[in-house]
N, C-alpha and C. Protein backbone atom coordinates (compact mmCIF):
# COMPACT_ATOMS: atom_id res chain seq x y z
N UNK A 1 66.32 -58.27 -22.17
CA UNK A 1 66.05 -57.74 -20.87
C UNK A 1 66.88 -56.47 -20.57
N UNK A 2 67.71 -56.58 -20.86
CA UNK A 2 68.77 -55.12 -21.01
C UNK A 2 67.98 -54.21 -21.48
N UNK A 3 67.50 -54.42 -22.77
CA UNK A 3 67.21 -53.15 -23.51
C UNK A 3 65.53 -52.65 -22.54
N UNK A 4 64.58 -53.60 -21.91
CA UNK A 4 63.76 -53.09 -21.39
C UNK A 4 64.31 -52.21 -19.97
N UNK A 5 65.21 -52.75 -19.32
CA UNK A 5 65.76 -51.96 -18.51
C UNK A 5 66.58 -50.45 -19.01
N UNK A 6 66.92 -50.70 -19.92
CA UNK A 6 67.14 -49.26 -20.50
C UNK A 6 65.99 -48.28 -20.84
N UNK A 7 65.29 -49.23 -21.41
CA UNK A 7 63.79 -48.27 -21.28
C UNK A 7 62.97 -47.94 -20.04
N UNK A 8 63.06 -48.51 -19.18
CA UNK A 8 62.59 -48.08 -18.37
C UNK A 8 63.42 -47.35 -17.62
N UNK A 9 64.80 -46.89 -17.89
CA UNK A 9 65.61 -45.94 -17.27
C UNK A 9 65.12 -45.05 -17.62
N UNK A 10 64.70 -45.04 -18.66
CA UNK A 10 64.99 -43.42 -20.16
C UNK A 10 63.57 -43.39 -19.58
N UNK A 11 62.70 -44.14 -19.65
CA UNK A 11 61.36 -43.44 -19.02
C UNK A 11 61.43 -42.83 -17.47
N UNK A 12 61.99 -43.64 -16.58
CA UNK A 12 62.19 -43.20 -15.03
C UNK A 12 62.32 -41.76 -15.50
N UNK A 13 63.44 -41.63 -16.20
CA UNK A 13 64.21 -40.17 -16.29
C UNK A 13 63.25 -39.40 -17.14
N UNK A 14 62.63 -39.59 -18.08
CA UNK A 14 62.02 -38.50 -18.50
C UNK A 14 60.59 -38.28 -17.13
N UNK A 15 60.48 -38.73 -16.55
CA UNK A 15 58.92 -38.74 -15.89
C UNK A 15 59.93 -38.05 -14.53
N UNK A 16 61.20 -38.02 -14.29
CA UNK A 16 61.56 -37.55 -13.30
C UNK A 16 61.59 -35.95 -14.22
N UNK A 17 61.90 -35.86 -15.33
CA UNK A 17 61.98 -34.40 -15.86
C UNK A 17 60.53 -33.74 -15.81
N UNK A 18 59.90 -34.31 -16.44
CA UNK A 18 58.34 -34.18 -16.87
C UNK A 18 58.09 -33.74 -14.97
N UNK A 19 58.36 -34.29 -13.94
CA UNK A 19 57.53 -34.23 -12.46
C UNK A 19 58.35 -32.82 -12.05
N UNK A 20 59.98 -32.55 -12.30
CA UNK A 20 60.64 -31.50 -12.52
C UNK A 20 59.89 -30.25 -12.80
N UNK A 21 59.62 -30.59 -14.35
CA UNK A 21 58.85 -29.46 -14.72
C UNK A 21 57.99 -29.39 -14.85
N UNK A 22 56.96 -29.83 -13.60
CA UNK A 22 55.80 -29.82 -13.28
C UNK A 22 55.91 -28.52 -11.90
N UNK A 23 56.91 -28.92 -11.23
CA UNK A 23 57.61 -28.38 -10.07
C UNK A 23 57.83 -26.81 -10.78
N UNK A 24 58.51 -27.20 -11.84
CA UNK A 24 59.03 -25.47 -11.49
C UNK A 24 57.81 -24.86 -12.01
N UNK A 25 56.89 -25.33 -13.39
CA UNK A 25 55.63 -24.91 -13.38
C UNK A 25 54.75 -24.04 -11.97
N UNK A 26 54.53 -24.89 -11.47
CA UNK A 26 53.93 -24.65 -10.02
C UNK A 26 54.59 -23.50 -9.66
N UNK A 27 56.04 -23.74 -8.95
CA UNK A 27 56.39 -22.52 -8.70
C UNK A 27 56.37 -20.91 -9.61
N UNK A 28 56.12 -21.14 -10.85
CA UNK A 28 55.96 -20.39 -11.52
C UNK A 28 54.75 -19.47 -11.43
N UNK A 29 53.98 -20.11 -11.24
CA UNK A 29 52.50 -20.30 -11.47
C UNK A 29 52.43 -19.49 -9.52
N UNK A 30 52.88 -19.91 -8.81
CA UNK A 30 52.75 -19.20 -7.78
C UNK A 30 53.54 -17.90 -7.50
N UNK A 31 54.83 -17.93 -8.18
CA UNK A 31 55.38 -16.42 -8.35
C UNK A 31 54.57 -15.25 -8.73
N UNK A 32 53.86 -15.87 -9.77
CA UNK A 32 52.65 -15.02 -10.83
C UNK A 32 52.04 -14.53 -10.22
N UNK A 33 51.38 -15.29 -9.72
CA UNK A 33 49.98 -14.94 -8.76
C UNK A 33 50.68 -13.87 -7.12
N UNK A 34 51.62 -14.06 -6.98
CA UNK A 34 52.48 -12.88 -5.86
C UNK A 34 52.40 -11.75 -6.16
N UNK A 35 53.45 -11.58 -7.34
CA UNK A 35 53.56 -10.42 -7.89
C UNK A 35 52.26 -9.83 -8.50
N UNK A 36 51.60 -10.46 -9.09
CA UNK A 36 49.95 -9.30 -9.44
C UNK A 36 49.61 -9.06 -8.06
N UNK A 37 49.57 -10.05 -7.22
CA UNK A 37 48.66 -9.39 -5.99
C UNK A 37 49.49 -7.86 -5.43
N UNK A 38 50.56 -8.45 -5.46
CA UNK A 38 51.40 -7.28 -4.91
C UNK A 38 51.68 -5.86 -5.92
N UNK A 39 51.34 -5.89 -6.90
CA UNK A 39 50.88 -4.64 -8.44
C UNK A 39 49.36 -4.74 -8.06
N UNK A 40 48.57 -5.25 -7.84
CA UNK A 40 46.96 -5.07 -7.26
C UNK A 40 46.60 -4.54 -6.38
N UNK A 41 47.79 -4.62 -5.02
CA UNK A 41 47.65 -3.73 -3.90
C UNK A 41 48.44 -2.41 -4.40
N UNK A 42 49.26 -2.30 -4.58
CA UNK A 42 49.50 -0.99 -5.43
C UNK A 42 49.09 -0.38 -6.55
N UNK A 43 48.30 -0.93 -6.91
CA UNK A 43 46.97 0.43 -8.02
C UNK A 43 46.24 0.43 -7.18
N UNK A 44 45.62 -0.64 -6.43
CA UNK A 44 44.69 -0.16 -5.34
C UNK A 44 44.86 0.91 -4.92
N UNK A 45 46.29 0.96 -3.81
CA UNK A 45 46.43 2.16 -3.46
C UNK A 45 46.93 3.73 -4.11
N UNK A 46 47.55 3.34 -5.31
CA UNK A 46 47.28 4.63 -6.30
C UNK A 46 46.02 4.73 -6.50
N UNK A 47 45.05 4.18 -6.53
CA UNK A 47 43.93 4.18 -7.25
C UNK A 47 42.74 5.16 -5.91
N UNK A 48 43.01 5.17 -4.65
CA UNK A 48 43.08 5.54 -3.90
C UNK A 48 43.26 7.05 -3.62
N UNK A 49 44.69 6.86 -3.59
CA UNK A 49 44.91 8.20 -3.43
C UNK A 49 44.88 9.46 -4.80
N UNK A 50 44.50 8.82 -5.98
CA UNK A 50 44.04 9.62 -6.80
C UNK A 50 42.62 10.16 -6.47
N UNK A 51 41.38 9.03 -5.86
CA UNK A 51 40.62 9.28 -6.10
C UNK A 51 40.44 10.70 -4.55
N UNK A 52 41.13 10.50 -3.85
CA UNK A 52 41.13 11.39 -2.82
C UNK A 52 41.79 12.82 -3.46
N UNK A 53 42.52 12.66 -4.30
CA UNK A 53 43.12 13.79 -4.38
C UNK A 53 42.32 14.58 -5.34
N UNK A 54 41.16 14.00 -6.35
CA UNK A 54 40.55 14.28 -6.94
C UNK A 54 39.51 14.97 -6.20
N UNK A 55 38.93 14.39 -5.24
CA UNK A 55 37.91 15.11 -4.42
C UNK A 55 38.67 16.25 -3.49
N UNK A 56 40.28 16.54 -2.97
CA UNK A 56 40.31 17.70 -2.71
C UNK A 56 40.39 18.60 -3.65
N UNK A 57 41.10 18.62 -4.89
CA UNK A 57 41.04 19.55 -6.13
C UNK A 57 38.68 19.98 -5.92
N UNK A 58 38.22 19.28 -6.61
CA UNK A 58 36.65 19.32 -6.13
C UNK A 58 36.41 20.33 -5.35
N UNK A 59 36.79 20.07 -4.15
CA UNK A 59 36.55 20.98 -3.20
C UNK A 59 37.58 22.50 -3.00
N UNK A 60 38.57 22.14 -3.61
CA UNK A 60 38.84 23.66 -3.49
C UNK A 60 38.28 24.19 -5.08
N UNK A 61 38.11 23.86 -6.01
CA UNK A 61 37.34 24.72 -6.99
C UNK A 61 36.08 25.04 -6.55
N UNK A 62 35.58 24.25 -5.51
CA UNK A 62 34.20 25.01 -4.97
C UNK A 62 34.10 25.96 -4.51
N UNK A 63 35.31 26.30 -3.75
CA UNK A 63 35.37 27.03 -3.02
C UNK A 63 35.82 28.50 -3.65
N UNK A 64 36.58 28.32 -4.38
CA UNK A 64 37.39 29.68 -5.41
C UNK A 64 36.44 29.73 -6.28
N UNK A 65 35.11 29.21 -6.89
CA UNK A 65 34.18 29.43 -7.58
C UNK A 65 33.02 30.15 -6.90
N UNK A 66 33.28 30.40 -5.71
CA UNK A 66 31.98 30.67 -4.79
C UNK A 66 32.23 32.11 -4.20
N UNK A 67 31.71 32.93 -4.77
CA UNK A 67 31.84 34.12 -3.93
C UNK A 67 31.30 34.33 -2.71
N UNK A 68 31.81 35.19 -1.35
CA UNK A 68 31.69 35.21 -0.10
C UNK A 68 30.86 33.84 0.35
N UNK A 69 31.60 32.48 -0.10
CA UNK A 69 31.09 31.25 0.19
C UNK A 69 32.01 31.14 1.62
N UNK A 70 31.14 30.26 2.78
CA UNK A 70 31.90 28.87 3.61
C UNK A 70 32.17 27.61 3.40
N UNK A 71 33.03 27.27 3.55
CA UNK A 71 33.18 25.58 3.05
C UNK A 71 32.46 25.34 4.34
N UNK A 72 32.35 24.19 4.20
CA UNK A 72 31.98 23.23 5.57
C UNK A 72 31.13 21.74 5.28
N UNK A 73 32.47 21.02 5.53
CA UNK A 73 31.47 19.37 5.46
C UNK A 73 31.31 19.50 4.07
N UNK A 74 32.22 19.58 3.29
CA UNK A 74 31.90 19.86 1.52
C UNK A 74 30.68 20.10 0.84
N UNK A 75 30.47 21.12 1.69
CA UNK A 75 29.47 22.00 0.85
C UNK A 75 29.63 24.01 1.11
N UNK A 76 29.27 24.23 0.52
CA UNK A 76 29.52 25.60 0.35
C UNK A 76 28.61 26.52 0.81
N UNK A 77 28.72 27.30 1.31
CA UNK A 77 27.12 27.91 2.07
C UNK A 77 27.39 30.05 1.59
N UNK A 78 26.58 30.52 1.42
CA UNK A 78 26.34 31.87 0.92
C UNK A 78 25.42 32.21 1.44
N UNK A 79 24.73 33.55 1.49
CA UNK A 79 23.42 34.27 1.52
C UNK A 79 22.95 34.37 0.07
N UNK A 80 21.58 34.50 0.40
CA UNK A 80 20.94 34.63 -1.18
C UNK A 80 21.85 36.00 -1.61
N UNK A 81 21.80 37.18 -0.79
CA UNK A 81 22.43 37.97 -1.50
C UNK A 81 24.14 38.25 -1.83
N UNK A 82 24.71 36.88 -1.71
CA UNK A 82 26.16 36.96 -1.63
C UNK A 82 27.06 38.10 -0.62
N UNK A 83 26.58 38.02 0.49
CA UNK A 83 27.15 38.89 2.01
C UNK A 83 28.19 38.58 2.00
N UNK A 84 29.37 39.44 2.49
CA UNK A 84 30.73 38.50 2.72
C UNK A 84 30.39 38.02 4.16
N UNK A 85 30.73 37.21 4.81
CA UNK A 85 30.39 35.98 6.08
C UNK A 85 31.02 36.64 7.27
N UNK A 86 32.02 37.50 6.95
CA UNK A 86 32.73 38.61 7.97
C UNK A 86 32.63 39.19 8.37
N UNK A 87 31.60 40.21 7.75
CA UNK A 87 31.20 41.23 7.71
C UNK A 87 30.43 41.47 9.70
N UNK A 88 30.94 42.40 10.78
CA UNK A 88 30.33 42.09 11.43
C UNK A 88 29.16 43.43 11.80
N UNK A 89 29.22 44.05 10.70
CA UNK A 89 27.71 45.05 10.90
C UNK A 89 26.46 44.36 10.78
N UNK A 90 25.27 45.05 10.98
CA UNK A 90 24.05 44.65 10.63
C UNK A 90 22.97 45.32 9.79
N UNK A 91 22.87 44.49 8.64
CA UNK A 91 22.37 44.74 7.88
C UNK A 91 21.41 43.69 7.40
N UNK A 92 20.78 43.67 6.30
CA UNK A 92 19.51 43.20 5.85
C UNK A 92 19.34 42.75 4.34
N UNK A 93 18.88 41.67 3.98
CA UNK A 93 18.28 41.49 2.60
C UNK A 93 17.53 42.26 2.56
N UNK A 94 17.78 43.27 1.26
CA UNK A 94 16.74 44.30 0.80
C UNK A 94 15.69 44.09 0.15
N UNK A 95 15.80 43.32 -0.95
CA UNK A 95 15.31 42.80 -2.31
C UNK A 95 14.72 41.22 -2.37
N UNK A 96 13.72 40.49 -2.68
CA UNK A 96 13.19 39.14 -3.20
C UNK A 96 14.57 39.01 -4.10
N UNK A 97 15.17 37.59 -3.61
CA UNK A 97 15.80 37.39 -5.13
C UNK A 97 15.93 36.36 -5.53
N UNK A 98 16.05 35.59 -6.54
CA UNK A 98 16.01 34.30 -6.97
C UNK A 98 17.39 33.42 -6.66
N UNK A 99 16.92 32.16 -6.60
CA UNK A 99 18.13 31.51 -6.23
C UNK A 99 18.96 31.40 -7.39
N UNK A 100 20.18 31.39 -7.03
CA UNK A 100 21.53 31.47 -8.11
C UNK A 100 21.49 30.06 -8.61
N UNK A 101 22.05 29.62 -9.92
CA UNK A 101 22.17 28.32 -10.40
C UNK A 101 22.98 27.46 -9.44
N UNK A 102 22.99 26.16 -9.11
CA UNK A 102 23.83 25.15 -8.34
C UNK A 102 23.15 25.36 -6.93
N UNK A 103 22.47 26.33 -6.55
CA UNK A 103 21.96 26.56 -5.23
C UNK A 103 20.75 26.40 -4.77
N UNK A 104 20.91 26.14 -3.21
CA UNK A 104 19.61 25.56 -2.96
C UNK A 104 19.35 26.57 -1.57
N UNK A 105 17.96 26.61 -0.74
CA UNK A 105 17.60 27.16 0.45
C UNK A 105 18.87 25.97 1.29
N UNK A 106 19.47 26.93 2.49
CA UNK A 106 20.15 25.61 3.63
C UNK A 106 19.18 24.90 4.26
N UNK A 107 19.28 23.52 4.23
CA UNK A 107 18.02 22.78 5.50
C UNK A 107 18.72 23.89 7.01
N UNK A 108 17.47 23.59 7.46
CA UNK A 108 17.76 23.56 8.79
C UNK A 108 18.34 22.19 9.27
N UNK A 109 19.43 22.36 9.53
CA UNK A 109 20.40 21.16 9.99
C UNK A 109 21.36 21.29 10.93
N UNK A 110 22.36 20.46 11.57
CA UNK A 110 23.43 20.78 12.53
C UNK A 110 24.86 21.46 11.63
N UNK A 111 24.47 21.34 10.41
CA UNK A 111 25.70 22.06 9.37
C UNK A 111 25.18 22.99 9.25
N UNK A 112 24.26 23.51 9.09
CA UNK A 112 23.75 25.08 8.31
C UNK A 112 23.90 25.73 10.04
N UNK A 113 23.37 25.16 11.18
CA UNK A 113 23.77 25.31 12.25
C UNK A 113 25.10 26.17 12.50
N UNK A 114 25.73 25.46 12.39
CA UNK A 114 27.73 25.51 12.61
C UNK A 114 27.71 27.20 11.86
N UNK A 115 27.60 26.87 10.56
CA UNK A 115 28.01 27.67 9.43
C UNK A 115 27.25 28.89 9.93
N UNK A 116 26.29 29.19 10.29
CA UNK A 116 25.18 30.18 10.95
C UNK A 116 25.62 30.80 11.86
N UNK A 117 26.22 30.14 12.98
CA UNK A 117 26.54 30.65 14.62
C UNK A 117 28.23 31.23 14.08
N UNK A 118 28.76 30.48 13.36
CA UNK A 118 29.91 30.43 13.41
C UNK A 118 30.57 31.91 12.47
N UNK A 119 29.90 32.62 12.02
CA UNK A 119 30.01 33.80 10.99
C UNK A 119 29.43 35.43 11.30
N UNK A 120 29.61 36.05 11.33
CA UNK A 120 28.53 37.30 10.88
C UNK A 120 27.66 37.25 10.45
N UNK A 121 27.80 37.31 8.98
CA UNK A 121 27.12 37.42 8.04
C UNK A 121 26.54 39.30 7.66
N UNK A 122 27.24 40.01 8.58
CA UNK A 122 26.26 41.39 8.01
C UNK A 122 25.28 40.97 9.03
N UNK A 123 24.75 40.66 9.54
CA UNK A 123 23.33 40.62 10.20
C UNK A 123 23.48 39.77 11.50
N UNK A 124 21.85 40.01 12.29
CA UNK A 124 21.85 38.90 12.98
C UNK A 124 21.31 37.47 13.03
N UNK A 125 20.26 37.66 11.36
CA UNK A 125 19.51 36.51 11.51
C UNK A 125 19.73 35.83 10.19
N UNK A 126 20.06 34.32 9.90
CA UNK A 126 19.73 33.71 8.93
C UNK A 126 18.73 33.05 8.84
N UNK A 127 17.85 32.88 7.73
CA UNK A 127 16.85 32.07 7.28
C UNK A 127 16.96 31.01 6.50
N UNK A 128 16.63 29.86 6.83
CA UNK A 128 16.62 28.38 6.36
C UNK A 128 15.53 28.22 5.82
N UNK A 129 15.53 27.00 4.86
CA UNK A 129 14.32 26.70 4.11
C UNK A 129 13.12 26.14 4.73
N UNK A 130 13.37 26.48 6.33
CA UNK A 130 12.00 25.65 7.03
C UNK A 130 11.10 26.97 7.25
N UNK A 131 12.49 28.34 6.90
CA UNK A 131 11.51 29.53 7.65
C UNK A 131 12.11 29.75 8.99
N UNK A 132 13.29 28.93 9.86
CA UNK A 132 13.56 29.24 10.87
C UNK A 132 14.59 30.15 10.74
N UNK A 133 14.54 31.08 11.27
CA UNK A 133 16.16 32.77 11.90
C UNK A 133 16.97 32.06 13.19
N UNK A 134 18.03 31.83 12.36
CA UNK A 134 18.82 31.34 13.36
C UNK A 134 20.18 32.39 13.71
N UNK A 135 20.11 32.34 14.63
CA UNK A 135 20.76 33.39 15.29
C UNK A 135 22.81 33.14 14.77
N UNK A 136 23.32 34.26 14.24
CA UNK A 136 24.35 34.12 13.50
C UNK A 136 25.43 34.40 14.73
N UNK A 137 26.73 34.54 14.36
CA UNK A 137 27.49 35.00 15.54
C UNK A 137 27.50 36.31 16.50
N UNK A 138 27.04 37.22 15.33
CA UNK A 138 26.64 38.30 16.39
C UNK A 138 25.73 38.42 17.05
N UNK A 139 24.61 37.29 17.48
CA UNK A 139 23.43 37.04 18.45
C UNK A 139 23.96 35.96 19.19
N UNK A 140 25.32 35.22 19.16
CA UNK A 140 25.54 34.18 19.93
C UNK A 140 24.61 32.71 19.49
N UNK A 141 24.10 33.12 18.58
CA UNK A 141 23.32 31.47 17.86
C UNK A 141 21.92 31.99 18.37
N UNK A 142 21.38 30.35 18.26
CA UNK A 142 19.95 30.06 18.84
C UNK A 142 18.83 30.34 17.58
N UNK A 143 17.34 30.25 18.27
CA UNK A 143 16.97 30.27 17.17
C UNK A 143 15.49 31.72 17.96
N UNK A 144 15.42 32.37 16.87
CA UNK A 144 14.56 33.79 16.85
C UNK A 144 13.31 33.39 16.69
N UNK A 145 12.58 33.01 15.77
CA UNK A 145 11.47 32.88 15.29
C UNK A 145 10.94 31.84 14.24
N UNK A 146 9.85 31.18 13.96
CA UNK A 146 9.57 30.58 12.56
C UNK A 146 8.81 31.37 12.15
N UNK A 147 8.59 30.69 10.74
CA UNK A 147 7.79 31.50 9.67
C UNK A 147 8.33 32.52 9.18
N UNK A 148 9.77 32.53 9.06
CA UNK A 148 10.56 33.73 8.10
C UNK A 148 10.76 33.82 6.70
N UNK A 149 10.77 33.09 5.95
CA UNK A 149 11.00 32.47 4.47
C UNK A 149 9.88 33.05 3.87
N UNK A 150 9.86 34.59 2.78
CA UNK A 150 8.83 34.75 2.13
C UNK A 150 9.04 34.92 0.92
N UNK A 151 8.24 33.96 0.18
CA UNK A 151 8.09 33.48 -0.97
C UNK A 151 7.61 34.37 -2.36
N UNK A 152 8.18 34.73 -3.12
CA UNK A 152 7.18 35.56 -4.45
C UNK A 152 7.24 34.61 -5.65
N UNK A 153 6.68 33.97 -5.93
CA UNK A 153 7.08 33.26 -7.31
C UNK A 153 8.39 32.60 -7.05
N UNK A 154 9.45 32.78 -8.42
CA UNK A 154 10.70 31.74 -7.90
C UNK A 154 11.55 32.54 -7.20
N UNK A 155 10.91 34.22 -6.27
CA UNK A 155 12.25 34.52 -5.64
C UNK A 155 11.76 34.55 -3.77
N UNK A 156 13.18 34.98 -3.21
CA UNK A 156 12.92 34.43 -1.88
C UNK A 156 13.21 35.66 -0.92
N UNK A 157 12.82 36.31 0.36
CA UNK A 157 13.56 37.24 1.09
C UNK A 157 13.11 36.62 2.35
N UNK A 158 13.92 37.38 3.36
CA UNK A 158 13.71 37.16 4.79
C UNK A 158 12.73 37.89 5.57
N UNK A 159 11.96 37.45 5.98
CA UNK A 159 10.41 38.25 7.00
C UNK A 159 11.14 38.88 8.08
N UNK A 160 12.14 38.76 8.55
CA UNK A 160 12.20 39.72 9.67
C UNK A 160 13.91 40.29 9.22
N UNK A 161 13.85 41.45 10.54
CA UNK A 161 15.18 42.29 10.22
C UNK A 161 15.74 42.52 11.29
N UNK A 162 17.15 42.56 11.57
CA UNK A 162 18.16 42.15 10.28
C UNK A 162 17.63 40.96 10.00
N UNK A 163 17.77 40.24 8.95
CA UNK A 163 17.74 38.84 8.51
C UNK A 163 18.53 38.90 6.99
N UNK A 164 19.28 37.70 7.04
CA UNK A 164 19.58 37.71 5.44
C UNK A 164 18.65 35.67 5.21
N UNK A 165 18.93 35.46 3.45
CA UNK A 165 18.51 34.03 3.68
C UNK A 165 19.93 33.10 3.16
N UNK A 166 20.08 31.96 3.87
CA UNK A 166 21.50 31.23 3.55
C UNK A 166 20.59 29.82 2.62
N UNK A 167 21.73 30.02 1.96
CA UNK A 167 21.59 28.91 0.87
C UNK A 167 22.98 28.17 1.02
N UNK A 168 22.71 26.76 0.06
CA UNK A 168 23.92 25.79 0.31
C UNK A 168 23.82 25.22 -0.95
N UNK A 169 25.16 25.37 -1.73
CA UNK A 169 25.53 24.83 -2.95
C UNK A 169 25.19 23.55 -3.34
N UNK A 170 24.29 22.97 -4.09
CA UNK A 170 23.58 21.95 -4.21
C UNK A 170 24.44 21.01 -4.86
C-alpha cells in the first residue's frame, strides 16, 4: 500500500507538471497570437503608407511629364495644342490636330469645369468632348455655345474663336 501511494504521488505530480505545462503552453500560444497581431497592424500600416506614398510620387511624375499641364483631382488637363494655362492673351487653335498619346477629349464635367474657369488658357473658350465652349477665366466661366468640336478623321479643332480644345490625360 505504500508503494501505490507513492505512485500515485509521482503521478499527482507529474499530471500537476503535465497541467503546468499545459498552462504555460496556453500562455504561450496567446503571447504569439499578440505579438503577430501587433507586427500585422504595423505592416498594415507600413503597407499603407507606402501605398500612399506611391500614388503621390504617380502624381507628381504626371505632372513633370506633362507639358503646360493642370493637375486637378489626379488627372492632368492640357489643350490639344499644349497652351501654357497662364497665358492671359487671346488666342486660338489654328490647326486640326490629333490627340497626343495617354490623352483623351475632357468630358464635360464639374472637373474639366474647375480646370476651365479656373485658368486662361490663351483664349476665351474651351471645348469639351460634348462640343460645349466653356467659358475660361478670362470670360468669368459659363458656357458659350454647343456644337464646337470639329472633327477631320483622327484630328480635332475648335468651331468657334477664340477657342482652344482641352483634353485630360487618360
Amino acid at each position: 500500500e505504500v508503494q501505490n501511494l507513492h505512485v500515485r504521488s509521482a503521478f499527482q505530480d507529474v499530471r500537476r507538471q503535465i497541467d503546468e505545462e499545459k498552462n504555460e503552453v496556453q500562455n504561450l500560444t496567446l503571447e504569439v497570437a499578440r505579438v503577430r497581431s501587433a507586427f500585422q497592424e504595423q505592416i498594415d500600416e507600413e503597407k499603407n503608407e507606402v501605398q500612399h506614398l506611391a500614388f503621390e510620387v504617380r502624381l507628381m511624375l504626371a505632372k513633370v511629364n506633362c507639358k503646360n499641364c493642370v493637375m486637378y483631382n489626379g488627372h492632368n488637363y492640357s489643350t490639344l495644342d499644349h497652351h501654357d494655362p497662364e497665358d492671359p492673351n487671346d488666342g486660338c487653335q489654328t490647326e486640326c490636330l490629333p490627340l497626343p498619346a495617354a490623352f483623351e477629349l475632357a468630358p464635360d464635367d464639374a472637373d474639366s469645369r474647375h480646370v476651365i474657369g479656373a485658368h486662361d488658357w490663351g483664349t476665351d473658350w474651351l471645348v469639351v468632348v460634348n462640343g460645349n465652349a466653356c467659358g475660361t477665366h478670362n470670360t468669368g466661366g459659363g458656357l458659350l455655345t454647343t456644337g464646337q468640336l470639329e472633327q477631320s478623321g483622327n484630328t480635332y479643332c475648335p468651331g468657334c474663336n477664340p477657342c482652344r480644345v482641352l483634353l485630360r490625360r487618360a
